[in-house]
C-alpha atoms as a PDB file:
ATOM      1  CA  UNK A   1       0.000   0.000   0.000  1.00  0.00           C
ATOM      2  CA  UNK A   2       1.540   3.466  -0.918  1.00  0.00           C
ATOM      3  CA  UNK A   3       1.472   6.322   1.380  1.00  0.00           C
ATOM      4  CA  UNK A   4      -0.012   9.386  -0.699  1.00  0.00           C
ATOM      5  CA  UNK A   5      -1.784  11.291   2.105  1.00  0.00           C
ATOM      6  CA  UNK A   6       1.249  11.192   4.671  1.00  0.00           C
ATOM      7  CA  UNK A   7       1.852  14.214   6.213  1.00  0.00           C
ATOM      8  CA  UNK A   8       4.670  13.249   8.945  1.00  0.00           C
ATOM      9  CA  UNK A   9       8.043  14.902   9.106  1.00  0.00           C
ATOM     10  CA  UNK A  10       9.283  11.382   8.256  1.00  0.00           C
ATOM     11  CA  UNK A  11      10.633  10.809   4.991  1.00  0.00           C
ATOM     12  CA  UNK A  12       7.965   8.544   2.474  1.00  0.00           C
ATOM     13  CA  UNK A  13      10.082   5.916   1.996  1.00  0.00           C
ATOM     14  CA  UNK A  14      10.728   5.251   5.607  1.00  0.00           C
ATOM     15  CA  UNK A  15       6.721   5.006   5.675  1.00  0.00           C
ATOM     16  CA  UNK A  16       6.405   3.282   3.018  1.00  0.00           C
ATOM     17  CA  UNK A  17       9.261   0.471   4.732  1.00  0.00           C
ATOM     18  CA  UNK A  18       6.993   0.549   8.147  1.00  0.00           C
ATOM     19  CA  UNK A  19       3.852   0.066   5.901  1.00  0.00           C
ATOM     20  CA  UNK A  20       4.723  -2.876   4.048  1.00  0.00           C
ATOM     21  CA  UNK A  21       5.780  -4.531   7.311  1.00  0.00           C
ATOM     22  CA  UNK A  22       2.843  -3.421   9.069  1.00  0.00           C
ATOM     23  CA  UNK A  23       0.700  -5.001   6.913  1.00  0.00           C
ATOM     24  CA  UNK A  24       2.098  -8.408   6.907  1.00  0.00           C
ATOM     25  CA  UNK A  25       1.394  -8.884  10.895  1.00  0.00           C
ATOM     26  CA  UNK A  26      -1.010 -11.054  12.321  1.00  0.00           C
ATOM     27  CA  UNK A  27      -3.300  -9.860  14.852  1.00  0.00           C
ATOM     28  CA  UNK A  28      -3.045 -11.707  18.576  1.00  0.00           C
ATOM     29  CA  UNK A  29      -5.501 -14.506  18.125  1.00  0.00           C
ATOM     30  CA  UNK A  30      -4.718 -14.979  14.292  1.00  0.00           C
ATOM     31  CA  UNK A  31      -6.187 -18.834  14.318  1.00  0.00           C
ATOM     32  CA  UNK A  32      -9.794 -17.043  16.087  1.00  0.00           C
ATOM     33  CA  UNK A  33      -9.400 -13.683  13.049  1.00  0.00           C
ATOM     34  CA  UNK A  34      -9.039 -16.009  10.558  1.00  0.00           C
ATOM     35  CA  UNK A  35     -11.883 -18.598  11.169  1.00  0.00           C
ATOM     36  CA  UNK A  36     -15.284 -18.156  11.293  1.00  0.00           C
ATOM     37  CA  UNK A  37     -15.444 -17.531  15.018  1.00  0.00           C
ATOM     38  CA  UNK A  38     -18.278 -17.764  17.009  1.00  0.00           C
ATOM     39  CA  UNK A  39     -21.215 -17.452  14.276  1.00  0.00           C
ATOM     40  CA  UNK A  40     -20.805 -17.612  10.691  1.00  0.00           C
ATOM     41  CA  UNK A  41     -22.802 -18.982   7.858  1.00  0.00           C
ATOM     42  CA  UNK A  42     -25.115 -16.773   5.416  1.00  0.00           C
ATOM     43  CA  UNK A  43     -25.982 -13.218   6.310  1.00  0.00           C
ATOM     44  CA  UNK A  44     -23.258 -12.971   9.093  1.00  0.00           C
ATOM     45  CA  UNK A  45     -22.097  -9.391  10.525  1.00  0.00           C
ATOM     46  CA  UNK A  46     -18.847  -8.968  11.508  1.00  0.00           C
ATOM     47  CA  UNK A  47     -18.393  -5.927  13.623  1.00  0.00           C
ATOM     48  CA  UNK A  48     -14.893  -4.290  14.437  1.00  0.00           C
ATOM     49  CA  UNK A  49     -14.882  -2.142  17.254  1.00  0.00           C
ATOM     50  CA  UNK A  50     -11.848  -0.228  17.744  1.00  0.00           C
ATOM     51  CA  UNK A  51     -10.476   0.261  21.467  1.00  0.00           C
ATOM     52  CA  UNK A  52      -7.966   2.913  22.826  1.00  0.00           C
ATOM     53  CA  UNK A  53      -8.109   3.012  26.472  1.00  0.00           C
ATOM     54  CA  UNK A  54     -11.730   2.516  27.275  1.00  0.00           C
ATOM     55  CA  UNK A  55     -12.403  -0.580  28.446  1.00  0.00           C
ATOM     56  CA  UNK A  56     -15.802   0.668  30.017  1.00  0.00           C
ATOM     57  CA  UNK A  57     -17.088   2.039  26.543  1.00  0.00           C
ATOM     58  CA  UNK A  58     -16.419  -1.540  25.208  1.00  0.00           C
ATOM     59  CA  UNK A  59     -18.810  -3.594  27.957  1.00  0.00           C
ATOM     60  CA  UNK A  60     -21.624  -1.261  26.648  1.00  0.00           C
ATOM     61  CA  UNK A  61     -20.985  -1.476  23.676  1.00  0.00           C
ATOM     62  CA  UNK A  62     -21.153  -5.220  23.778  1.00  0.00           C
ATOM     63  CA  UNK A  63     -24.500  -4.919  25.903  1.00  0.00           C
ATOM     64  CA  UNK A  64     -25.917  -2.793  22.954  1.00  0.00           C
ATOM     65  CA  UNK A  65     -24.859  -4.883  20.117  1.00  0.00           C
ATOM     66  CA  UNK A  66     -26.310  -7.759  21.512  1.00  0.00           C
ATOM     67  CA  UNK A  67     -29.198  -5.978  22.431  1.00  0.00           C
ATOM     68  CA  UNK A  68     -29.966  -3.979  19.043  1.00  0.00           C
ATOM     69  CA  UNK A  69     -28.100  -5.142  16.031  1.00  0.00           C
ATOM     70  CA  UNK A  70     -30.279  -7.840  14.318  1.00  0.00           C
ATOM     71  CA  UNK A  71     -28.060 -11.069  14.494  1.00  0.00           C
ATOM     72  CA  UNK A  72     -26.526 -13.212  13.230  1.00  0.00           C
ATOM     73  CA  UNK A  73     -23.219 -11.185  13.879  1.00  0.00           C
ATOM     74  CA  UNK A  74     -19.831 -12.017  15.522  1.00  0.00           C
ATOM     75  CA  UNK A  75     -18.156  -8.825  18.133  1.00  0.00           C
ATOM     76  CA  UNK A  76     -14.587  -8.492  17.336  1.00  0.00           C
ATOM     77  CA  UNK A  77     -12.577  -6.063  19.655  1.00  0.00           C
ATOM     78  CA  UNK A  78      -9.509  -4.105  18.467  1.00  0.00           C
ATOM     79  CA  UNK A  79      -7.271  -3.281  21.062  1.00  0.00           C
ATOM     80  CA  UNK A  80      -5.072  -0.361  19.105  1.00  0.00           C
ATOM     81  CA  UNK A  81      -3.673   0.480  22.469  1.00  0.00           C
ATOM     82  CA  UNK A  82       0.272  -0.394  20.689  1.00  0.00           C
ATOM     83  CA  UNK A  83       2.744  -0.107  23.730  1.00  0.00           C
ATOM     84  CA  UNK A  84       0.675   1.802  25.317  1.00  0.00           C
ATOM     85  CA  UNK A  85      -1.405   0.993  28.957  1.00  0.00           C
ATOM     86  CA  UNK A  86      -0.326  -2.787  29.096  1.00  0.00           C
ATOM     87  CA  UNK A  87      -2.994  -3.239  32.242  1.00  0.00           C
ATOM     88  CA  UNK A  88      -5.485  -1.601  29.697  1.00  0.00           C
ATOM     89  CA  UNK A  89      -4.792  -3.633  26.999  1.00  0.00           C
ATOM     90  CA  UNK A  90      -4.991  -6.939  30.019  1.00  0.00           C
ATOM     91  CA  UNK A  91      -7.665  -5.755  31.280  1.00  0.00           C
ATOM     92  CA  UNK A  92      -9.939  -5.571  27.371  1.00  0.00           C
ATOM     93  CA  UNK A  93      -8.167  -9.102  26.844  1.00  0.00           C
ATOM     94  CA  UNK A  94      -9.930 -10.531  30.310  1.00  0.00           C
ATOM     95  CA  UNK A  95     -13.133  -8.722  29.218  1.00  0.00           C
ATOM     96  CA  UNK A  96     -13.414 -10.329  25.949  1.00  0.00           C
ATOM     97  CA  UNK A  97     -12.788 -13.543  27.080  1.00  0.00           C
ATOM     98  CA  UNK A  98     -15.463 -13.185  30.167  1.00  0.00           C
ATOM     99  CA  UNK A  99     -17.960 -11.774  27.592  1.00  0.00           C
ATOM    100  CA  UNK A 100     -17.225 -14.434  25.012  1.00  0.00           C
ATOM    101  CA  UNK A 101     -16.167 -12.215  22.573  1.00  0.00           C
ATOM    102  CA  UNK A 102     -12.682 -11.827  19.639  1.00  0.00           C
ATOM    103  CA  UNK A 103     -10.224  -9.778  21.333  1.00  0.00           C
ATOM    104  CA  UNK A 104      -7.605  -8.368  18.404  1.00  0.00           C
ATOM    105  CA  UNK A 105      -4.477  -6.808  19.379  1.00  0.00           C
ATOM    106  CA  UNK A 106      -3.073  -4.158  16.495  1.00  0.00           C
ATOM    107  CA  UNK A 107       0.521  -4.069  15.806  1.00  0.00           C
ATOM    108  CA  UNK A 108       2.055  -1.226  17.116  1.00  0.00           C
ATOM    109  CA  UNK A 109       1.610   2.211  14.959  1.00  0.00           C
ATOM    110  CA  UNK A 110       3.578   4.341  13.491  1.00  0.00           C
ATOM    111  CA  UNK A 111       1.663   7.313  13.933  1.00  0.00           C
ATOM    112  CA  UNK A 112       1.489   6.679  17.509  1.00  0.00           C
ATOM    113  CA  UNK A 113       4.894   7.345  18.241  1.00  0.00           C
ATOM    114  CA  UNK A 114       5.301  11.274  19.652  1.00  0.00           C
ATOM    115  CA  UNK A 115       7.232  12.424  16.893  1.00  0.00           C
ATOM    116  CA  UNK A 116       4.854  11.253  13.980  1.00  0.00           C
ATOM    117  CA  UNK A 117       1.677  11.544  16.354  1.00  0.00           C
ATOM    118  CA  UNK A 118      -1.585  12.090  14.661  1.00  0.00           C
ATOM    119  CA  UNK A 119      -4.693  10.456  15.613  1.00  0.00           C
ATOM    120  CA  UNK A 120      -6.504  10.144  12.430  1.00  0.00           C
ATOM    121  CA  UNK A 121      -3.772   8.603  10.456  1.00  0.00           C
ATOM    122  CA  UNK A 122      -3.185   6.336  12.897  1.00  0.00           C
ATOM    123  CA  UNK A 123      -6.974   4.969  13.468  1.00  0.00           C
ATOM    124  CA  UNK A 124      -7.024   5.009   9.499  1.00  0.00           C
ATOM    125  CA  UNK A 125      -4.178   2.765   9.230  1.00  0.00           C
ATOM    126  CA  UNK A 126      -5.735   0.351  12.107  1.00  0.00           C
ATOM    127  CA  UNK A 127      -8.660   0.229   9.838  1.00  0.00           C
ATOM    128  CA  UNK A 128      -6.656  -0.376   6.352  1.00  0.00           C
ATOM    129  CA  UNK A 129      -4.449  -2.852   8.237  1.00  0.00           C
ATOM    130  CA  UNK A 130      -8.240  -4.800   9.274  1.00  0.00           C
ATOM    131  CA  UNK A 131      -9.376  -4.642   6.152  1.00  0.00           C
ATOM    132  CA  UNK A 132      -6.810  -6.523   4.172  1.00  0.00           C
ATOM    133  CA  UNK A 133      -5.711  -8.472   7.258  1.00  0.00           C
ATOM    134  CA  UNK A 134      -8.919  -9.897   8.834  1.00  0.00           C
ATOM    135  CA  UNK A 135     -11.778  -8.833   6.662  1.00  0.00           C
ATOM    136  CA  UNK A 136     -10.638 -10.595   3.399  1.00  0.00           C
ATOM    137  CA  UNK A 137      -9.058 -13.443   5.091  1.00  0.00           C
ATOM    138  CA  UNK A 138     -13.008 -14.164   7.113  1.00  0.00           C
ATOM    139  CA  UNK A 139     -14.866 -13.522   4.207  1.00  0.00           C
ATOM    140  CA  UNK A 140     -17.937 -11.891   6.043  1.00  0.00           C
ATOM    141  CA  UNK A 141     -21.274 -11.051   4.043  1.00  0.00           C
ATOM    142  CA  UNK A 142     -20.935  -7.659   5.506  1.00  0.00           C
ATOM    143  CA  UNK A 143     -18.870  -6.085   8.471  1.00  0.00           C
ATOM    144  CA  UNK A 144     -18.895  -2.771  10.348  1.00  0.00           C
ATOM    145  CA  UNK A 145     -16.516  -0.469  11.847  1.00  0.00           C
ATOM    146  CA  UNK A 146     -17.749   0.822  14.914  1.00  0.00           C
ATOM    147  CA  UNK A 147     -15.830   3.459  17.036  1.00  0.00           C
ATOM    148  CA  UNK A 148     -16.175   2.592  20.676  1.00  0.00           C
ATOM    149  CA  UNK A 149     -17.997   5.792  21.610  1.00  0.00           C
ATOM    150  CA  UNK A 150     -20.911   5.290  18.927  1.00  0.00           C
ATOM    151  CA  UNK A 151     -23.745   3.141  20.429  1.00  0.00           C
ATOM    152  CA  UNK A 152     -26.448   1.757  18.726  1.00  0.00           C
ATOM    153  CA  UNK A 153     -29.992   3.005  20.502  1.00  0.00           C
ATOM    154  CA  UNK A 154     -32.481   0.830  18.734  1.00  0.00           C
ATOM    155  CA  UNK A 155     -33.353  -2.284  16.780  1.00  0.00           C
ATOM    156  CA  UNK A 156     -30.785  -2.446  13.473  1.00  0.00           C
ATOM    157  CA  UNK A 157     -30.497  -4.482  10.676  1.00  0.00           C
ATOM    158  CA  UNK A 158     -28.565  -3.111   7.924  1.00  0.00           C
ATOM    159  CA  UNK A 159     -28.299  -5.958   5.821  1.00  0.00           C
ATOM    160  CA  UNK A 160     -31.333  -5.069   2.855  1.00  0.00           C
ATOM    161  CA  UNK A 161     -29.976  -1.080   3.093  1.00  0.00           C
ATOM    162  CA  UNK A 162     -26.130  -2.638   2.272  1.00  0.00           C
ATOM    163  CA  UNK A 163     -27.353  -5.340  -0.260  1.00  0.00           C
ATOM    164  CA  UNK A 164     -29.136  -2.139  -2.224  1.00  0.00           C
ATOM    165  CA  UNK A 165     -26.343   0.574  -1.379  1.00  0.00           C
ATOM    166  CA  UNK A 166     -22.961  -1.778  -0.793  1.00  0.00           C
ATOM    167  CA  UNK A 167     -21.805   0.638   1.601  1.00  0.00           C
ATOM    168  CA  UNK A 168     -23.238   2.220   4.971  1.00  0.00           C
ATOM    169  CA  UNK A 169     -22.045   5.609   6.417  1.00  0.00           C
ATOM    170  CA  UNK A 170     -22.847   9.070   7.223  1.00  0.00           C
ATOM    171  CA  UNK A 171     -21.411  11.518   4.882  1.00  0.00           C
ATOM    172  CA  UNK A 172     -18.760  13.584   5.462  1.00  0.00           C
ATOM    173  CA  UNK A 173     -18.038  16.201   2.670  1.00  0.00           C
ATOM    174  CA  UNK A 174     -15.396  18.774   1.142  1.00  0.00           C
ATOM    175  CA  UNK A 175     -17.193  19.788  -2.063  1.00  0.00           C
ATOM    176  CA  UNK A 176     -17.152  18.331  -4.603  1.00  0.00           C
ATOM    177  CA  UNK A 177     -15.077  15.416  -2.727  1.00  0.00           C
ATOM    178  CA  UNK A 178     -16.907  13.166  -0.065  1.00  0.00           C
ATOM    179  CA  UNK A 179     -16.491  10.081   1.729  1.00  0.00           C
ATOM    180  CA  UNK A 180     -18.601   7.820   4.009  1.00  0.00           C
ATOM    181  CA  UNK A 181     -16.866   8.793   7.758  1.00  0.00           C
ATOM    182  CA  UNK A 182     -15.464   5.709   9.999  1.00  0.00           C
ATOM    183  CA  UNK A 183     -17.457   6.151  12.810  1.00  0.00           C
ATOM    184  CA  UNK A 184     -20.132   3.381  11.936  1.00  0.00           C
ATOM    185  CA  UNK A 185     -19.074   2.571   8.779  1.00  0.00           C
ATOM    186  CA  UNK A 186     -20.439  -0.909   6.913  1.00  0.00           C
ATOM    187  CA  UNK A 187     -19.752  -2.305   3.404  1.00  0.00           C
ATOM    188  CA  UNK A 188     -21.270  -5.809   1.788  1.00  0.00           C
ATOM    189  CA  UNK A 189     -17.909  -7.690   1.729  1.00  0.00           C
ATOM    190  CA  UNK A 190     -18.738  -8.590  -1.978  1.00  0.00           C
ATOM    191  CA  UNK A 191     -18.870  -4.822  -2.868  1.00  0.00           C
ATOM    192  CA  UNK A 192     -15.640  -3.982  -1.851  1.00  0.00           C
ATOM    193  CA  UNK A 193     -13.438  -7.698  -1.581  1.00  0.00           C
ATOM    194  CA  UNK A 194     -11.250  -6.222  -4.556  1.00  0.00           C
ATOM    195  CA  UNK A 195     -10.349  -2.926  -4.107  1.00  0.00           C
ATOM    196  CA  UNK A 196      -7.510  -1.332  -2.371  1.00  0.00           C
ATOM    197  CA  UNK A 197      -9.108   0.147   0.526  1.00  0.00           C
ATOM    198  CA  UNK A 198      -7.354   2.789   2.469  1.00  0.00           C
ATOM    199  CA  UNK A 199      -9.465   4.827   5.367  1.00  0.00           C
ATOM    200  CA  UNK A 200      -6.701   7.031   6.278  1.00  0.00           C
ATOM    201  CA  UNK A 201      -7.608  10.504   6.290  1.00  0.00           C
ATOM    202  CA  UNK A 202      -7.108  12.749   2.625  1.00  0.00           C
ATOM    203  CA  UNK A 203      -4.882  15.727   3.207  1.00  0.00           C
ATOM    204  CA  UNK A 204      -5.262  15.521  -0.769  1.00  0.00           C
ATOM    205  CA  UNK A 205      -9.017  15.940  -0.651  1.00  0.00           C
ATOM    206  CA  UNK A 206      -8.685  17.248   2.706  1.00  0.00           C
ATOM    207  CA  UNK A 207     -10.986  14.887   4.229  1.00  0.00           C
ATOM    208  CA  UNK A 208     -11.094  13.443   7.370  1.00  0.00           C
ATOM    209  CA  UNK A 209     -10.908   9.109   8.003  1.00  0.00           C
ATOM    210  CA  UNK A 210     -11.446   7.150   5.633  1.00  0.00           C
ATOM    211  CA  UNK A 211     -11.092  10.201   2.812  1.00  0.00           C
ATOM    212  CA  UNK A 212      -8.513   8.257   0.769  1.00  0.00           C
ATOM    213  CA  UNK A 213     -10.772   5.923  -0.002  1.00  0.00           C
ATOM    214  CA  UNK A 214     -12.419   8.686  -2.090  1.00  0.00           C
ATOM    215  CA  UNK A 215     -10.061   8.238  -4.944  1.00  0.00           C
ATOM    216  CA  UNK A 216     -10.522   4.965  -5.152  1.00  0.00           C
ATOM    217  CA  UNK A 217     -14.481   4.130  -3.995  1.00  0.00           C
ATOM    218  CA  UNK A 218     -16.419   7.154  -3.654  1.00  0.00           C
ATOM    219  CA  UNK A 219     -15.425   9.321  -6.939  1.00  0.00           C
ATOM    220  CA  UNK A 220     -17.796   6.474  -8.403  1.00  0.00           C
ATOM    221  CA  UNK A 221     -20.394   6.564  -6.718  1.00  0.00           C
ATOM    222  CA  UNK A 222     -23.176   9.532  -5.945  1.00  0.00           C
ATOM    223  CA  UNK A 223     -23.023  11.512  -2.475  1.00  0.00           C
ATOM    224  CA  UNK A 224     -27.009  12.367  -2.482  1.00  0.00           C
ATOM    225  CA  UNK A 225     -27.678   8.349  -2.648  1.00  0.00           C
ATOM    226  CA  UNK A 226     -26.018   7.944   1.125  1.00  0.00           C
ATOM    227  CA  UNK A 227     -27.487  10.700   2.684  1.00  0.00           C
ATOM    228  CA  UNK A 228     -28.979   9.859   6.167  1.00  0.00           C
ATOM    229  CA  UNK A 229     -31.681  11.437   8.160  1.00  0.00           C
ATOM    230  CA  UNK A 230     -30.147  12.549  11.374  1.00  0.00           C
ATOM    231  CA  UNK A 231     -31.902  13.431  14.719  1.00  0.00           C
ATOM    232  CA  UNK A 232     -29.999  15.736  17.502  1.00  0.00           C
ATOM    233  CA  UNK A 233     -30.425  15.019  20.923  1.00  0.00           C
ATOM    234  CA  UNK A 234     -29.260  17.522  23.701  1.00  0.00           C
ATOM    235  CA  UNK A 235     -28.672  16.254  27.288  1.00  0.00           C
ATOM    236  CA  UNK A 236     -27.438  19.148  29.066  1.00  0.00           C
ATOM    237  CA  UNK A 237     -28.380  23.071  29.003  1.00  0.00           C
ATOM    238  CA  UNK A 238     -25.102  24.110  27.591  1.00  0.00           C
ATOM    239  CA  UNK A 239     -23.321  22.960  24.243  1.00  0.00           C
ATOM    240  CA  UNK A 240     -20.498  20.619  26.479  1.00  0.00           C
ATOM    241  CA  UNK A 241     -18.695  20.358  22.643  1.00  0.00           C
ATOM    242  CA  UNK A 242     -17.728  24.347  22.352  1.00  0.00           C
ATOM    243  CA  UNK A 243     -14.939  25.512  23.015  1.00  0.00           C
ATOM    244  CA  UNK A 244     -15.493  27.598  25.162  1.00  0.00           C
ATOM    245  CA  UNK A 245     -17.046  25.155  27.596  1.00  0.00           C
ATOM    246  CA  UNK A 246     -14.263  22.498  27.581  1.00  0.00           C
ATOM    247  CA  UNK A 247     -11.233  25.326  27.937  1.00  0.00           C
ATOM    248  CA  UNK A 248     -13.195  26.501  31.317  1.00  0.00           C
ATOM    249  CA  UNK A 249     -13.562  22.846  32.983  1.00  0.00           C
ATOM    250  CA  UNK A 250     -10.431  22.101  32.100  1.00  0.00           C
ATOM    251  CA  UNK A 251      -8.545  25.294  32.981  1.00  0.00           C
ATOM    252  CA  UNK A 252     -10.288  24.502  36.437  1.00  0.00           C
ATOM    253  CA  UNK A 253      -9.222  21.218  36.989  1.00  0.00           C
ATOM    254  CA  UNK A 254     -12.708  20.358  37.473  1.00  0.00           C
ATOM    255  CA  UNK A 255     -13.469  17.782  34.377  1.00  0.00           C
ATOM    256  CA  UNK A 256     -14.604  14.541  36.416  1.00  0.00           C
ATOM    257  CA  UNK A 257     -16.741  17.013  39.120  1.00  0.00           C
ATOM    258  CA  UNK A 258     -18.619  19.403  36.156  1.00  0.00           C
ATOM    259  CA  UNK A 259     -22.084  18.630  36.521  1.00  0.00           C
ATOM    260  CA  UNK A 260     -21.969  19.406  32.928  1.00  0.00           C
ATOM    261  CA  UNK A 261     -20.647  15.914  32.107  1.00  0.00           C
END
């Protein structure tokens, strides 16, 4: 896989060296990634959910996959914790196992280390490394990414919307260049088993994860036909996201006591 949309310090060709390795490693539990663990057979749902530091998110989101998505479908955490928080990264392992569940370990990143730190490219490269790692070696009818902070709320089945579409996402745009964002993204395994996936974020397009893929999936395809209807929910008087908001609770050492979270 090339490394277009780098934007470290580091030179492309020492990327391009830590890419090609990185892609050739086998997640922890390789024999469970590779077979058809747990429940399998036609109309199975594999869903990735990627976890950095937050084991708690990941028991609820277990309790609300089980409880909403429609199965069959097979939970399969990814611990992208690298080197970091070993008793984290123990802790998700002993979770999975209690809750019956894949536990994934991803190779460390090189866009974790401090001097080539950025978020994006690194969840992006978890994701790429998944997809021609795991996915295509399982063969699922369809799989999700799901980031560990997105919870479903109600009954889902996306299966007849991704058998119509191929491709599940809410849009995320830089006119006239779009792409589906990461955050509960889903493809029909069929619809995508031969291309060269990359959901690394586009400094090109400038597009956040999962914008490279726009040169090679989306420029195809029509934005309009993925549009989803959203609904906005507000659960506290003031807008916690501003700015404004977080600067103050934070410049007051008072984060874990605010009432506002």
């Amino acid at each position: 896989m090339n490394v277009p949309y780098n934007k470290s310090h580091t030179g492309s060709h020492v990327v391009q060296e830590w890419m090609d390795k990185y892609f050739g490693i086998h997640p922890m539990n390789w024999r469970l990634a590779r077979s058809n663990f747990r429940i399998g057979g036609p109309l199975a749902i594999d869903v990735y959910v990627i976890s950095f530091n937050s084991n708690w998110l990941i028991e609820y989101q277990i309790k609300c996959i089980r409880k909403f998505l429609a199965p069959p479908f097979n939970i399969i955490i990814v611990d992208n914790n690298n080197w970091l928080y070993p008793e984290v990264s123990q802790g998700l392992s002993d979770l999975c196992e209690k809750e019956d569940v894949c536990y994934l370990k991803a190779p460390d990143n090189h866009y974790q280390e401090e001097q080539h730190f950025d978020s994006t490219m690194k969840l992006g490269t978890t994701l790429s490394w998944l997809f021609h790692n795991v996915v295509k070696q399982r063969k699922p009818d369809y799989f999700f990414f799901l980031d560990d902070d997105c919870f479903l709320v109600k009954p889902f089945d996306p299966r007849d919307y991704l058998e119509e579409k191929g491709m599940y996402g809410t849009v995320s745009r830089n006119l006239p260049y779009w792409n589906l964002h990461v955050i509960a993204n889903g493809f029909k395994f069929d619809f995508v088993k031969d291309e060269p996936l990359d959901f690394r974020a586009s400094y090109k397009f400038s597009l956040d994860t999962g914008g490279a893929n726009y040169g090679i999936l989306y420029n195809r395809f029509k934005m309009e036909d993925y549009m989803l209807e959203h609904t906005g929910h507000r659960y506290t008087e003031e807008d916690i996201a501003s700015k404004e908001v977080i600067i103050y609770v934070c410049d007051q050492n008072e984060l874990k006591k605010s009432k506002r979270f």
